[in-house]
C-alpha atoms as a PDB file:
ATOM      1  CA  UNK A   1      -2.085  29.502  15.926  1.00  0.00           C
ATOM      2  CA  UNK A   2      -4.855  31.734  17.415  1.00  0.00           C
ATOM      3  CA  UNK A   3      -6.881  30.811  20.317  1.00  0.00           C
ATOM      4  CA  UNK A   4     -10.109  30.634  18.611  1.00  0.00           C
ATOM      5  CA  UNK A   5      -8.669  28.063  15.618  1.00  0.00           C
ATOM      6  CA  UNK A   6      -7.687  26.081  18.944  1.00  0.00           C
ATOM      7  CA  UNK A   7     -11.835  26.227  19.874  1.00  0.00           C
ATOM      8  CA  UNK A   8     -12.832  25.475  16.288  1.00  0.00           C
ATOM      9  CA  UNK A   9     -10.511  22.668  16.029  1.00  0.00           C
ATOM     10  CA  UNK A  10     -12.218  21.062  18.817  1.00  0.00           C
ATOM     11  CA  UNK A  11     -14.884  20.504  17.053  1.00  0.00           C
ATOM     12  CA  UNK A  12     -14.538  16.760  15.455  1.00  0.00           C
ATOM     13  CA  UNK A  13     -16.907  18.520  12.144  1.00  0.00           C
ATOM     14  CA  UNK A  14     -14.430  21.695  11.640  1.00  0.00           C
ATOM     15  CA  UNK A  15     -11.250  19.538  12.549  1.00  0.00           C
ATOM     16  CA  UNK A  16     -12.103  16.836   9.634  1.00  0.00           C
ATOM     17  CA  UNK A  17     -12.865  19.896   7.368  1.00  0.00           C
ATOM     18  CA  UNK A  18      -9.689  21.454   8.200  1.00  0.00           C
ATOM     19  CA  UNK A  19      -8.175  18.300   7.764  1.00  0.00           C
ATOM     20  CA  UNK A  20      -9.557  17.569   4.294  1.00  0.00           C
ATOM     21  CA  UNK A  21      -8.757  20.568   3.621  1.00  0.00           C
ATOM     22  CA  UNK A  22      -5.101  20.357   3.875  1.00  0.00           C
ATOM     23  CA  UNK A  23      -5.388  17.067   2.229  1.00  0.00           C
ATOM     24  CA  UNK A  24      -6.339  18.522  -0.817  1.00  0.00           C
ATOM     25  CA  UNK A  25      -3.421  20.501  -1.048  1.00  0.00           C
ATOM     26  CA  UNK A  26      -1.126  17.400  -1.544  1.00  0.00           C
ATOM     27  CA  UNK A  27       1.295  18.125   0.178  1.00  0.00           C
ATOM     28  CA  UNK A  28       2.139  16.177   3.408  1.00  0.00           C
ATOM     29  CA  UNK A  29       3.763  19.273   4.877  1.00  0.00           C
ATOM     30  CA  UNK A  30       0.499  20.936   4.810  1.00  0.00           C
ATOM     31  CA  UNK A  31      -0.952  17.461   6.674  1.00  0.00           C
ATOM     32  CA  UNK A  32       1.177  17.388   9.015  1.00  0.00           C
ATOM     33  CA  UNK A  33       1.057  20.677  10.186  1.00  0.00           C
ATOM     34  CA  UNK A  34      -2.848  20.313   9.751  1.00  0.00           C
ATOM     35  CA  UNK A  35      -2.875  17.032  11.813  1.00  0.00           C
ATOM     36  CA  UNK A  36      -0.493  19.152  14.645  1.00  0.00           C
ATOM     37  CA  UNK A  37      -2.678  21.923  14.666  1.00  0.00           C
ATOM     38  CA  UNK A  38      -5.580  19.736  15.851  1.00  0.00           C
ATOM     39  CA  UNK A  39      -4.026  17.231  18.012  1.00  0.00           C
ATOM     40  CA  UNK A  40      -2.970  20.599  19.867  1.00  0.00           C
ATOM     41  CA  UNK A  41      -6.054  22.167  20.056  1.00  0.00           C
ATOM     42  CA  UNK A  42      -7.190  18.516  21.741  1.00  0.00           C
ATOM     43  CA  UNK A  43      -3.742  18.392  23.829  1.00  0.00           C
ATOM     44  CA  UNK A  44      -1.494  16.462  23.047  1.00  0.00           C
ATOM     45  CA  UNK A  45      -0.912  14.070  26.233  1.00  0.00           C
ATOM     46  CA  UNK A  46      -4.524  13.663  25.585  1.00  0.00           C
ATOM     47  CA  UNK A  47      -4.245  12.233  21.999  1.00  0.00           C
ATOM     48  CA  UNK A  48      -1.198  10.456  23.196  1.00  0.00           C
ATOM     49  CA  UNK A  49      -3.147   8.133  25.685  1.00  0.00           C
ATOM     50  CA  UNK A  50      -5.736   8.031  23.502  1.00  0.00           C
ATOM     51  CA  UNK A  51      -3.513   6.642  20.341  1.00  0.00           C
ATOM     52  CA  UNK A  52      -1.279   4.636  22.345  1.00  0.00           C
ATOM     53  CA  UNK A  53       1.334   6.812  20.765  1.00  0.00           C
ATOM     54  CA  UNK A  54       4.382   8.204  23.784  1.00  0.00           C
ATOM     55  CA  UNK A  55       4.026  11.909  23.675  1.00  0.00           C
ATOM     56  CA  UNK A  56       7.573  12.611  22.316  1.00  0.00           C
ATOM     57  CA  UNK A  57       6.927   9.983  19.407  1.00  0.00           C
ATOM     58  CA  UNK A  58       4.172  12.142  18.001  1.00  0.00           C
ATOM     59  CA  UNK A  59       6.335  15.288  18.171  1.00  0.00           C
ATOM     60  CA  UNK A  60       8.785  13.364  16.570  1.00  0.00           C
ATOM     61  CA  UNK A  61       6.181  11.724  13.935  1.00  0.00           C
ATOM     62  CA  UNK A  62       4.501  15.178  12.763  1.00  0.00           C
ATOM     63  CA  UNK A  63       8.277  17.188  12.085  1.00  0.00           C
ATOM     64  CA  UNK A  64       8.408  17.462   7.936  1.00  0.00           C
ATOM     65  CA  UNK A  65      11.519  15.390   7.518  1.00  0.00           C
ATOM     66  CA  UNK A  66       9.896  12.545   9.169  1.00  0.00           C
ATOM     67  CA  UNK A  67       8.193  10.025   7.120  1.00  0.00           C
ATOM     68  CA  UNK A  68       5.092   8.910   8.584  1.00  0.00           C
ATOM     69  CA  UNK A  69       2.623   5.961   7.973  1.00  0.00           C
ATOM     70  CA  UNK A  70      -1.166   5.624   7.371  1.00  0.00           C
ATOM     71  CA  UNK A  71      -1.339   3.711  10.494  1.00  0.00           C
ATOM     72  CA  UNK A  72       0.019   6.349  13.296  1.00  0.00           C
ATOM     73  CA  UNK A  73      -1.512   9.282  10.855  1.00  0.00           C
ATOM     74  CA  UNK A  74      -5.138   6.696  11.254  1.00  0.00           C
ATOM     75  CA  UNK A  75      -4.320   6.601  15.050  1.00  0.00           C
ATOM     76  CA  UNK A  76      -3.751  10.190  15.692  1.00  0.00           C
ATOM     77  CA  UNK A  77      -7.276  11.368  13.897  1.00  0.00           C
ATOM     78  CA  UNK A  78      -9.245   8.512  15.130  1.00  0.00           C
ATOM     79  CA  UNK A  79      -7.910   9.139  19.242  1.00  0.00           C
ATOM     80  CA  UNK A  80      -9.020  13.532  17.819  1.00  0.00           C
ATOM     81  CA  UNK A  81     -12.632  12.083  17.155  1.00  0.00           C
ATOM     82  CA  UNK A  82     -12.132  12.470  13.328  1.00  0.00           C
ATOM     83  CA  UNK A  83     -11.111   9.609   9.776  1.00  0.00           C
ATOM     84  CA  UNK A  84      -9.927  10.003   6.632  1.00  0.00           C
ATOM     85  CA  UNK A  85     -12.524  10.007   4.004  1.00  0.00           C
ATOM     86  CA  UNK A  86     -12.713  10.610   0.403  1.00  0.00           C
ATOM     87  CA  UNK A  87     -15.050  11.791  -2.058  1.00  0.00           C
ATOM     88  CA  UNK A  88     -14.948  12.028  -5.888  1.00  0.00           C
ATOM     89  CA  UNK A  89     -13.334  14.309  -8.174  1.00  0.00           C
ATOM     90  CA  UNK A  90     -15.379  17.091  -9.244  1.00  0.00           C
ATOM     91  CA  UNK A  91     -14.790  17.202 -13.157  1.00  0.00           C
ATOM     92  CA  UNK A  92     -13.308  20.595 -14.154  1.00  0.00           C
ATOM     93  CA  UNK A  93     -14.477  20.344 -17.923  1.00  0.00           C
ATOM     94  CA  UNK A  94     -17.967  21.192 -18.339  1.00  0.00           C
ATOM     95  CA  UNK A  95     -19.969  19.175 -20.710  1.00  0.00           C
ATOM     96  CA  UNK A  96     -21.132  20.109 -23.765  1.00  0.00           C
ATOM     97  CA  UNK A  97     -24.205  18.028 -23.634  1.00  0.00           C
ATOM     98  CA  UNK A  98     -27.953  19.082 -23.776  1.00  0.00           C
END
């Protein structure tokens, strides 16, 4: 990751976008690696204390194999400043109506 996605992501605004972002993918792979990316950029001993999540659990808890919950994925944003949110489909069929 470069240095300057480390700056953006330190911004609560970009890091929820870039968060959302990967949530729209569907793919928790994508999350994870989204979530990781900004609890990095934040430092990770810092999100740690702030979750009151050990340090080595949220290695552990953002690795693809490893199944994590709503809860520790609601901790880790909410101790990076940022939520989950969601927002309604945009339709992708026009409408024929005048």
């Amino acid at each position: 990751m470069t240095e300057k996605l480390y700056e953006d992501l330190f911004d609560p605004s970009y890091a929820a976008a870039y968060v959302n972002e990967a949530l729209l993918e569907g793919d928790e792979v994508v999350v994870k690696t989204a979530v990781a990316d900004v609890i990095r950029a934040r430092g990770v001993s810092k999100v740690a204390e702030a979750a009151g999540i050990n340090r080595v659990t949220i290695f552990r808890t953002l690795k693809p194999e490893t199944r994590t919950s709503f809860t520790t994925y609601h901790s880790l944003l909410t101790a990076c400043g940022i939520d989950f949110a969601t927002r309604p489909i945009k339709s992708r069929i026009r409408s024929t109506r005048k």
